[in-house]
N, C-alpha and C. Protein backbone atom coordinates (compact mmCIF):
# COMPACT_ATOMS: atom_id res chain seq x y z
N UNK A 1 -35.31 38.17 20.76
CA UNK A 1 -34.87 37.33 21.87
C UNK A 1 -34.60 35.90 21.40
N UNK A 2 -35.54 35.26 20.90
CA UNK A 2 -35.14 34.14 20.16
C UNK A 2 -34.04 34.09 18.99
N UNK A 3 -34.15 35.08 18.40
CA UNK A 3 -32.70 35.00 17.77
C UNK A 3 -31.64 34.94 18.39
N UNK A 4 -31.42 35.66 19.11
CA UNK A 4 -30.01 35.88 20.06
C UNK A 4 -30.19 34.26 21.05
N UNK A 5 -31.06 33.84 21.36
CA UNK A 5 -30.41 32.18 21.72
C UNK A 5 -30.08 31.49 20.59
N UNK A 6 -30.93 31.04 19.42
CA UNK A 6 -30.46 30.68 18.58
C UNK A 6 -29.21 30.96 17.84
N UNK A 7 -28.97 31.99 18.25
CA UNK A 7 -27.30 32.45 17.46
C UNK A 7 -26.03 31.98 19.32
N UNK A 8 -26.76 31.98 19.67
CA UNK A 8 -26.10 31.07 21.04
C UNK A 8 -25.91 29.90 20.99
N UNK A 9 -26.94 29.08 20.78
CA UNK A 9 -26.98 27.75 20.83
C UNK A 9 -26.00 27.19 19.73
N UNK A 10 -25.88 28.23 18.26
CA UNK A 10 -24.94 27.64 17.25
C UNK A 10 -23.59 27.81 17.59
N UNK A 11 -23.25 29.47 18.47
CA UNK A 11 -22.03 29.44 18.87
C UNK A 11 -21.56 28.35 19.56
N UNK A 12 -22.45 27.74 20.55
CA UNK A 12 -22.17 26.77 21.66
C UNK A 12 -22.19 25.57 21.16
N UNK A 13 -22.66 25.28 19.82
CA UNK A 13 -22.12 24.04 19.24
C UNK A 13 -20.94 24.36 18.37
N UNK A 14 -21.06 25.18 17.58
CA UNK A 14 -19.18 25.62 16.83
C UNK A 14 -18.14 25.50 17.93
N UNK A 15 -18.50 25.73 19.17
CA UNK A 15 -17.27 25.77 19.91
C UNK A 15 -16.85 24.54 20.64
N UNK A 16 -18.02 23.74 20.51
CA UNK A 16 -18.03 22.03 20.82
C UNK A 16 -17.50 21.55 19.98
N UNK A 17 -17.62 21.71 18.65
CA UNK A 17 -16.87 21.19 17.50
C UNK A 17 -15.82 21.47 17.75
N UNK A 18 -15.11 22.63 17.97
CA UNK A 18 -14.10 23.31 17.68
C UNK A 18 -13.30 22.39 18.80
N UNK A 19 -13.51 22.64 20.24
CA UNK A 19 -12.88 21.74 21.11
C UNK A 19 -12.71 20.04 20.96
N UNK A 20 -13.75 19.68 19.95
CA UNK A 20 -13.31 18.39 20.46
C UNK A 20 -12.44 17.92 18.71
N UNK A 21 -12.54 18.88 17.74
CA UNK A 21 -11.73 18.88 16.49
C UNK A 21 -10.66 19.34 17.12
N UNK A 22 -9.93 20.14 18.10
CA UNK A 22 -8.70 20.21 19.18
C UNK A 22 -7.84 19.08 19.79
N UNK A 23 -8.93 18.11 20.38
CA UNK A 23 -8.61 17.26 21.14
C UNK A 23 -8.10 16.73 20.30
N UNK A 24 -8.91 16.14 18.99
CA UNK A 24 -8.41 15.16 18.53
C UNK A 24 -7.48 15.36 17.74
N UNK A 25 -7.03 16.42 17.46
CA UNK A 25 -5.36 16.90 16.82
C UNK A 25 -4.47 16.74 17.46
N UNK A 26 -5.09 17.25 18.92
CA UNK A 26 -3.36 16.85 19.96
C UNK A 26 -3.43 15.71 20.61
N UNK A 27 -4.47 14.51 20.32
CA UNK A 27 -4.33 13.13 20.39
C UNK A 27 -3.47 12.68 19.79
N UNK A 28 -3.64 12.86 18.19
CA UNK A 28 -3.11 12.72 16.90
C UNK A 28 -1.52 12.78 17.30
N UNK A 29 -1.50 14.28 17.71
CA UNK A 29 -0.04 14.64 17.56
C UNK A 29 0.68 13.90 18.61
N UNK A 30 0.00 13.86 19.82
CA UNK A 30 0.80 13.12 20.92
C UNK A 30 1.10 11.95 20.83
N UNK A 31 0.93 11.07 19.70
CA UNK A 31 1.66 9.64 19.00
C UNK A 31 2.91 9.75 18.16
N UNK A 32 2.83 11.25 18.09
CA UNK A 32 4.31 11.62 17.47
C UNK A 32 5.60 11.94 18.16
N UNK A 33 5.04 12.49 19.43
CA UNK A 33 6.58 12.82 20.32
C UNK A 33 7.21 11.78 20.88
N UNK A 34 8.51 12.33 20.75
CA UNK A 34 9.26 11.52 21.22
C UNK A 34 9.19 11.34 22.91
N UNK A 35 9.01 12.50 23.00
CA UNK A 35 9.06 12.70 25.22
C UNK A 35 7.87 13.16 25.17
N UNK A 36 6.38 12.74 25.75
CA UNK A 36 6.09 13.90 26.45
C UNK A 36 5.87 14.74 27.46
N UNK A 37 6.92 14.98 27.67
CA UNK A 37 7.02 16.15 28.07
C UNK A 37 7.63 17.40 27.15
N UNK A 38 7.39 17.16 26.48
CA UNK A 38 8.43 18.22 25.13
C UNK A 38 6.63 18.67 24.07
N UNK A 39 6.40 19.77 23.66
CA UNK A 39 5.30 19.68 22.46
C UNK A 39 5.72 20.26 21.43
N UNK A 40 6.69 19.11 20.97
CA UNK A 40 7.27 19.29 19.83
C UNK A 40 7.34 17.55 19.05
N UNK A 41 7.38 17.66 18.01
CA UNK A 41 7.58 16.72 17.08
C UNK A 41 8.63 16.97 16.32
N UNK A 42 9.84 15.32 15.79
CA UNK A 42 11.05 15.89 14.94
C UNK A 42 10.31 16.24 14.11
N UNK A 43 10.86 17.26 12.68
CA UNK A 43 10.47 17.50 11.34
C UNK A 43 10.37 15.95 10.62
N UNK A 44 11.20 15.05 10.97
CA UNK A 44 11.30 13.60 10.22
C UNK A 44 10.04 13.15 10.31
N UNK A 45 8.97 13.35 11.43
CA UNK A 45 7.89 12.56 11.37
C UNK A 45 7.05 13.46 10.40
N UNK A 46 6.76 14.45 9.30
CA UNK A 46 5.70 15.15 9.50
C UNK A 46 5.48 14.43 8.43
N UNK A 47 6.13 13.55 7.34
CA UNK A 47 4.68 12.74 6.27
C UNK A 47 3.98 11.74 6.94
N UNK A 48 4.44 11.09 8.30
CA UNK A 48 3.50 10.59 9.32
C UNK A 48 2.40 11.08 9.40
N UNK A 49 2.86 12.33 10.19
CA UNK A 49 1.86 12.89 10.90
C UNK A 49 0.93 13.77 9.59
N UNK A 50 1.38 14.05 8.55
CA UNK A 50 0.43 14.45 7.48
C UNK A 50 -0.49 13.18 7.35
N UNK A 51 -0.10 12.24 6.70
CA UNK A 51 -1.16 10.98 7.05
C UNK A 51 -1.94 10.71 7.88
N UNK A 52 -1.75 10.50 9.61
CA UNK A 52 -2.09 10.93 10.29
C UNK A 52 -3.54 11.78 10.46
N UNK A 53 -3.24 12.71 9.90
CA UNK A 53 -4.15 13.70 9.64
C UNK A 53 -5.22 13.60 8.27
N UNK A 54 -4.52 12.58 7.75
CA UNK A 54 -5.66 12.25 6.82
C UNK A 54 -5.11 12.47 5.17
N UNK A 55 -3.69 13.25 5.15
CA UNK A 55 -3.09 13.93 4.31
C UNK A 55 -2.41 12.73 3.38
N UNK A 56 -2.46 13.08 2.40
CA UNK A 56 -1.83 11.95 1.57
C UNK A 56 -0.80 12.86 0.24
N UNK A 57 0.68 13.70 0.85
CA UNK A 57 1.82 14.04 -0.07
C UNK A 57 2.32 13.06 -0.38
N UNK A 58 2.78 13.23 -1.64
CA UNK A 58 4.29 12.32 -1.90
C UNK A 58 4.99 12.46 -1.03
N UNK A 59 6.14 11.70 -0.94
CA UNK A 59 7.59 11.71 -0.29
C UNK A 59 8.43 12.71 -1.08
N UNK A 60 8.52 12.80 -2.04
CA UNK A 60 9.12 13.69 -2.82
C UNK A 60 8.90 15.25 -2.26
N UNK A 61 7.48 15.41 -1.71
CA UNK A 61 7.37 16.91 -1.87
C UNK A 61 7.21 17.14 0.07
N UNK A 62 7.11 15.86 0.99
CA UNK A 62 7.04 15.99 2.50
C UNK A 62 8.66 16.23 2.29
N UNK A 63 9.74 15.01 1.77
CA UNK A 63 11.23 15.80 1.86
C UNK A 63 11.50 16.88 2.20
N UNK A 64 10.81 17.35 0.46
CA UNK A 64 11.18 18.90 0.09
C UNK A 64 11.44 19.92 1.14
N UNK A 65 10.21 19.70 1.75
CA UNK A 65 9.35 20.53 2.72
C UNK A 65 10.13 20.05 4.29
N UNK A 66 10.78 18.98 4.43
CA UNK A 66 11.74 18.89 5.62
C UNK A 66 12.44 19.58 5.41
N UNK A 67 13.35 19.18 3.74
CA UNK A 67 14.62 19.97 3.63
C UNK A 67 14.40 21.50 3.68
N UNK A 68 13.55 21.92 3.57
CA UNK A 68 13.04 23.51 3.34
C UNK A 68 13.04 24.18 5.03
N UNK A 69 12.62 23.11 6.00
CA UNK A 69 12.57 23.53 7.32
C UNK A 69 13.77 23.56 7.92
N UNK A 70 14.58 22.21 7.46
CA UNK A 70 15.73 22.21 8.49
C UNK A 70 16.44 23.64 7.85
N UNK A 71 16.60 23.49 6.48
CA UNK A 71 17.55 24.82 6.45
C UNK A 71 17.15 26.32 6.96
N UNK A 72 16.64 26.88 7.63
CA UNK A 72 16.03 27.83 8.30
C UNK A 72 16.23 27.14 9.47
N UNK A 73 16.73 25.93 10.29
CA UNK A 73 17.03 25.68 11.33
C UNK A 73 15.49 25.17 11.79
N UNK A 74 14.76 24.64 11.43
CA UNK A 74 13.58 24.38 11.80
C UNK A 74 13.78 22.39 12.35
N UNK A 75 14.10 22.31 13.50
CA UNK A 75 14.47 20.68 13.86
C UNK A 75 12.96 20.07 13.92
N UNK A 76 12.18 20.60 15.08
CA UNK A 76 11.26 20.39 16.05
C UNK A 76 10.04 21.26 15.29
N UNK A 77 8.70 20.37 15.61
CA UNK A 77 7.26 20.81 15.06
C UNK A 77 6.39 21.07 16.30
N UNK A 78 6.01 21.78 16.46
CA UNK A 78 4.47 22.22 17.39
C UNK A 78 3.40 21.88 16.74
N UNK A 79 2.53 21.61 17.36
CA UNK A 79 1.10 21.14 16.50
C UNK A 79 0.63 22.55 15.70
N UNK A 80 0.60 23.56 15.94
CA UNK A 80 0.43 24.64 15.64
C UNK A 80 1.06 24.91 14.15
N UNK A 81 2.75 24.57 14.14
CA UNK A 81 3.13 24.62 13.00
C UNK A 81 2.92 23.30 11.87
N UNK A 82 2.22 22.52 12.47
CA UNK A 82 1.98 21.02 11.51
C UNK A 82 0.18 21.70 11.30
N UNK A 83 -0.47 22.38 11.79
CA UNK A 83 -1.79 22.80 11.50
C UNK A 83 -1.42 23.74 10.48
N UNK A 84 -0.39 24.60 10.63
CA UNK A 84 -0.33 25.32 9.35
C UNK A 84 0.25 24.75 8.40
N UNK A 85 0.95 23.49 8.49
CA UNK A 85 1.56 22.93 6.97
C UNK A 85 0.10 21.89 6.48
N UNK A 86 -0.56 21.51 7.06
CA UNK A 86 -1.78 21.07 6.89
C UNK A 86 -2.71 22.27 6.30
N UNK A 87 -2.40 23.73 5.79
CA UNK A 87 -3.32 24.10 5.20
C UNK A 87 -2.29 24.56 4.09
N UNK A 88 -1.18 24.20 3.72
CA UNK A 88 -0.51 24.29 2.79
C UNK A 88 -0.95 23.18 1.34
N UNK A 89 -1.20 24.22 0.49
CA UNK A 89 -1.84 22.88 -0.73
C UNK A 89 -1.34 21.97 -1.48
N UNK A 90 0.23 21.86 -0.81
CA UNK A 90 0.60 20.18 -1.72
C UNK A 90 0.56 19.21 -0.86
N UNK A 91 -0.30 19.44 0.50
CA UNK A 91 -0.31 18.30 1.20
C UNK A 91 -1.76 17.51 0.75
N UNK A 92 -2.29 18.29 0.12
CA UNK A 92 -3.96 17.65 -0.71
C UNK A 92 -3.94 16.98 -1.61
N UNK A 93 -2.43 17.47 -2.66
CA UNK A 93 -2.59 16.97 -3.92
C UNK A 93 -3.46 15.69 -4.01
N UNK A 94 -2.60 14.77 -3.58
CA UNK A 94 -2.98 13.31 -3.85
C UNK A 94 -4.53 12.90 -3.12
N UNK A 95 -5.51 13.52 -2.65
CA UNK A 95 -6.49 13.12 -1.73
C UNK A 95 -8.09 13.44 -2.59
N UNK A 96 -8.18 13.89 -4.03
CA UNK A 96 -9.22 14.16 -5.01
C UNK A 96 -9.54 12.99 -5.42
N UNK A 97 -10.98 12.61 -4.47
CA UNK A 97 -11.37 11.34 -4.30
C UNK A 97 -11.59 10.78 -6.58
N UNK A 98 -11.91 11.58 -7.12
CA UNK A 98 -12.60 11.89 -8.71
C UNK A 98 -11.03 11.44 -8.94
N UNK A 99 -9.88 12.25 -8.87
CA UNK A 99 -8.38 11.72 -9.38
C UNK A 99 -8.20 10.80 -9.49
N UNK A 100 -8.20 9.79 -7.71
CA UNK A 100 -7.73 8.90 -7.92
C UNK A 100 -8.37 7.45 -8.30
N UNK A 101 -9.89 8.33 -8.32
CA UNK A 101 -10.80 7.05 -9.14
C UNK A 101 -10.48 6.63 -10.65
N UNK A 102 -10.06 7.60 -10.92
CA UNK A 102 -9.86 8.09 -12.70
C UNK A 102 -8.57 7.21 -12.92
N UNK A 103 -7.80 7.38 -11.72
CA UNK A 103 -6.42 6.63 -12.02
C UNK A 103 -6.43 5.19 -11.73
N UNK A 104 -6.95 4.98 -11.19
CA UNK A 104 -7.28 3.53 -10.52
C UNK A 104 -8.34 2.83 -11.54
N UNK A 105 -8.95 3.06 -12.42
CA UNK A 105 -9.83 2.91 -13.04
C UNK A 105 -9.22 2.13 -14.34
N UNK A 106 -7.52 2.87 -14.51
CA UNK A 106 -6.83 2.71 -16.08
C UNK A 106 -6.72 1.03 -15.47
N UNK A 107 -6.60 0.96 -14.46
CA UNK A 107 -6.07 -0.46 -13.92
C UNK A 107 -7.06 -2.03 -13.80
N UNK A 108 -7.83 -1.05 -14.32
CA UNK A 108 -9.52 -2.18 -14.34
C UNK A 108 -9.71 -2.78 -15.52
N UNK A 109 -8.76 -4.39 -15.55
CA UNK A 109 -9.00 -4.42 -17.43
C UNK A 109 -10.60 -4.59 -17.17
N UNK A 110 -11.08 -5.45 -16.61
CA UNK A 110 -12.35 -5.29 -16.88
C UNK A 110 -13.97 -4.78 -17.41
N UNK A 111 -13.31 -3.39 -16.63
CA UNK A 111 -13.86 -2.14 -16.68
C UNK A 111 -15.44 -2.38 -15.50
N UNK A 112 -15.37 -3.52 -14.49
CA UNK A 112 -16.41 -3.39 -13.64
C UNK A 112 -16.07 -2.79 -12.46
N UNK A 113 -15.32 -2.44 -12.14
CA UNK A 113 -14.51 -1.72 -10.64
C UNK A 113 -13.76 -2.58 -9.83
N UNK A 114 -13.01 -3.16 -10.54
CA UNK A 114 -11.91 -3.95 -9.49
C UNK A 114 -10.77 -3.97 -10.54
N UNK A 115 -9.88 -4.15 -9.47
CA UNK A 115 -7.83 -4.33 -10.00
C UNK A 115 -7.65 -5.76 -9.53
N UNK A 116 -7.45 -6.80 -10.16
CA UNK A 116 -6.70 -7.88 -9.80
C UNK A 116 -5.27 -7.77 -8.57
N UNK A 117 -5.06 -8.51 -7.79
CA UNK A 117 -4.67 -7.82 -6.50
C UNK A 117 -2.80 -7.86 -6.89
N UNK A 118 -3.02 -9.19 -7.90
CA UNK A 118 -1.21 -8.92 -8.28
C UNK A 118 -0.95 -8.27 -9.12
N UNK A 119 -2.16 -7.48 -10.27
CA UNK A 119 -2.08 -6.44 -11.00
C UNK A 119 -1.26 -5.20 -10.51
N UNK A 120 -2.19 -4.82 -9.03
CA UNK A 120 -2.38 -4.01 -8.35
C UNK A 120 -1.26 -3.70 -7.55
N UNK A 121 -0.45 -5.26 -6.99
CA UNK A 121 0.86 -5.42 -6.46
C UNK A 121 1.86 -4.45 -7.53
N UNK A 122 1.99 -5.21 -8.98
CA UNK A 122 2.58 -4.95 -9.36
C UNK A 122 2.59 -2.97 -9.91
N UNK A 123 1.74 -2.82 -10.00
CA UNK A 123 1.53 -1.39 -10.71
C UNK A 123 1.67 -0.58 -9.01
N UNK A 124 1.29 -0.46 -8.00
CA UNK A 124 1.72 0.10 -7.09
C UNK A 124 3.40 0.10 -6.43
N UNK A 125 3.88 -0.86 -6.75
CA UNK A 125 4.97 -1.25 -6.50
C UNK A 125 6.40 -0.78 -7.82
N UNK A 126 5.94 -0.36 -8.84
CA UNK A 126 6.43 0.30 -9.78
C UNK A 126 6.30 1.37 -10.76
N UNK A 127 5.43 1.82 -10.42
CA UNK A 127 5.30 3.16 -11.31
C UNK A 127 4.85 3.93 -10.53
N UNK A 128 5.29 5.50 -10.59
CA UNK A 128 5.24 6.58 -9.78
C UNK A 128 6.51 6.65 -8.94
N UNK A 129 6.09 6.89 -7.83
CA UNK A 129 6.42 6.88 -6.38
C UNK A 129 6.35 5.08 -6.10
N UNK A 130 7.11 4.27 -5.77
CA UNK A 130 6.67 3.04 -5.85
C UNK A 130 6.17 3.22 -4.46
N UNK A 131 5.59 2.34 -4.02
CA UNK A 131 5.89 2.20 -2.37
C UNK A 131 6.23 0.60 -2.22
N UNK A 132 6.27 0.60 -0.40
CA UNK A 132 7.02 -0.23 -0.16
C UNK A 132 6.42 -1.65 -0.15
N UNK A 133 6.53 -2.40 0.20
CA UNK A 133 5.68 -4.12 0.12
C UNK A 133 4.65 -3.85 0.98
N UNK A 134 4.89 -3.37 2.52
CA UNK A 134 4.53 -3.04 3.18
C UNK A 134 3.19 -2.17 3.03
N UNK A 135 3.08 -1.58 2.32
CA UNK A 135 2.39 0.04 2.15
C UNK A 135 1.52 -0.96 0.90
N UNK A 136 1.61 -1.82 0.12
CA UNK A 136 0.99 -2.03 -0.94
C UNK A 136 0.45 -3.43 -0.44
N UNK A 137 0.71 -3.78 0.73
CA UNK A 137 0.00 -4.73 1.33
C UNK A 137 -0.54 -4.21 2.19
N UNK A 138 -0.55 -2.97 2.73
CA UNK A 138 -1.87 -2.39 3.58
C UNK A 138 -3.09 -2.03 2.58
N UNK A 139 -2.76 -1.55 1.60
CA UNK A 139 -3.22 -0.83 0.59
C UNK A 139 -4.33 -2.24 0.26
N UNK A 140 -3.68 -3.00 -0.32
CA UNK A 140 -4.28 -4.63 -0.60
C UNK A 140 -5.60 -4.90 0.22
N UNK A 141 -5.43 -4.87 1.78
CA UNK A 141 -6.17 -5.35 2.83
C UNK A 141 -7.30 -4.27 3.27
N UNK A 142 -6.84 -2.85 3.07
CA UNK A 142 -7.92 -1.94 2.62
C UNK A 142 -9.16 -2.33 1.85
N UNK A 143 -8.38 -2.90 0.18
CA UNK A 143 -9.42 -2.43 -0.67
C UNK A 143 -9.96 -3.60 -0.82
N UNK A 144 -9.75 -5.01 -0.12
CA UNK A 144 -10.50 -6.13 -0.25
C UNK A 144 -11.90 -6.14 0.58
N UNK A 145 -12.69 -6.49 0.13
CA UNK A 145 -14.26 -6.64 0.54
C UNK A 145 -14.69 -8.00 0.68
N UNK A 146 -13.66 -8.82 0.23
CA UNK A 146 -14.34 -10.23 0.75
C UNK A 146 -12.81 -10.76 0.15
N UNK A 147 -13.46 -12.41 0.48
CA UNK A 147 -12.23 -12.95 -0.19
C UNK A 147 -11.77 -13.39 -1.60
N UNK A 148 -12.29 -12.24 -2.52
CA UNK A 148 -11.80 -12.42 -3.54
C UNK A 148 -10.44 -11.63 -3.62
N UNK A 149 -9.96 -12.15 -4.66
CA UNK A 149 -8.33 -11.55 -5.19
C UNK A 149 -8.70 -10.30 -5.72
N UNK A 150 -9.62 -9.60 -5.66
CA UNK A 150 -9.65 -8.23 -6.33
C UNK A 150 -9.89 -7.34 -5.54
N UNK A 151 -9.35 -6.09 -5.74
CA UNK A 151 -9.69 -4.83 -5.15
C UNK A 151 -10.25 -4.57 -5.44
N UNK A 152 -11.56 -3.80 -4.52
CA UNK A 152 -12.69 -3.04 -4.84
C UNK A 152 -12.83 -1.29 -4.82
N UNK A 153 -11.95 -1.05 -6.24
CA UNK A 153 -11.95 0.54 -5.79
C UNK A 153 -12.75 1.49 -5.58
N UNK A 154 -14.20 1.45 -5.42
CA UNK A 154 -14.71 2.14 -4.63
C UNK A 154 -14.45 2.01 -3.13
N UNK A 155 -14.71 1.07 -3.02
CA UNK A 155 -14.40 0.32 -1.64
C UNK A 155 -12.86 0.71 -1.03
N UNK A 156 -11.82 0.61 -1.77
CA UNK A 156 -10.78 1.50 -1.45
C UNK A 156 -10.98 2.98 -1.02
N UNK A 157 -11.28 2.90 -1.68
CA UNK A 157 -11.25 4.99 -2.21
C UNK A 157 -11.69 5.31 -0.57
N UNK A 158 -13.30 4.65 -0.27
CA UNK A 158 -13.84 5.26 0.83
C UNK A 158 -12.99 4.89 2.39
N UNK A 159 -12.42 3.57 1.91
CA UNK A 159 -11.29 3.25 3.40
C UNK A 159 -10.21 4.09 3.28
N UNK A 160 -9.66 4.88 2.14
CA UNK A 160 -8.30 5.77 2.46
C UNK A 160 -8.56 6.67 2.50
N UNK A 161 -9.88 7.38 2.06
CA UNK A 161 -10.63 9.15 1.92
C UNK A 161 -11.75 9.30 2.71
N UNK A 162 -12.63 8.04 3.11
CA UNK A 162 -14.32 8.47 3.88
C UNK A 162 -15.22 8.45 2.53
N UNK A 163 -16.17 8.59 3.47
CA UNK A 163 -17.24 8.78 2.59
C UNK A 163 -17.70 9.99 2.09
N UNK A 164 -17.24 11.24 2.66
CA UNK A 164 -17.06 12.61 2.29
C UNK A 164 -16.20 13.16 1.02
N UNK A 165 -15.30 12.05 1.15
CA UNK A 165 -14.17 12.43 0.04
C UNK A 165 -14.99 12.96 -1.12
């Protein structure tokens, strides 16, 4: 008898989780439509809405993955079909909290855990995937911890991944 509540009480919290890990997807998603009244999202938003979600692809491979939809005629996203490209594995690549410590690390002449912030300008802003001024000045205001000129990449890492990462 006590087992069978106890295997109750866990269902009845998995399913609390479950509903309110729901909600907050079609919160998420409902910053993406254009109408709502429509529950659909264009395909153009989904490296948004991968972010969004916590997802961190290149542009190179969210493209891909537009261009891969529209041609099959795929315009419009349901949360349903952005939950299944969310368990597709090149939307993770970039999110291996150990990776991008390792990479961020080459950038530490120091070697105490910080990037000088115009170092940081500059090497985000040109190699790889550059991004935009924009994106490397959010990036900037992330990883600052006080008002010094340096980024604190731990301190990064946990504002773009959590503390779970």
């Amino acid at each position: 008898m006590a087992e069978t509540r106890r295997s109750r009480l866990h269902d009845d919290v998995d399913n609390e989780q479950f509903y309110q890990e729901m909600q907050d997807f079609n919160e998420i998603f409902a910053r993406f439509k254009d109408d709502s009244d429509v529950n659909s999202i264009n395909v153009n938003h989904l490296t948004e809405i991968l972010q969004a979600f916590g997802r961190n692809p290149s542009l190179k491979d969210s493209q891909e993955r537009v261009n891969e939809l529209e041609l099959v005629g795929k315009y419009e996203l349901t949360l349903e079909d952005v939950l299944t490209i969310l368990d597709e594995p090149w939307t993770t690549v970039n999110n291996d909290h150990d990776t991008l410590h390792r990479a961020l690390k080459k950038f530490d002449e120091t070697q105490e855990g910080y990037i000088d912030v115009e170092h940081f300008r500059t090497v985000m802003s040109t190699l790889g995937e550059p991004l935009s001024e924009k994106e490397v000045d959010d990036l900037i205001e992330l990883g600052l911890q006080n008002d010094d000129q340096k980024i604190d990449i731990e301190y990064l890492l946990v504002q773009l991944l959590g503390n779970h990462a």
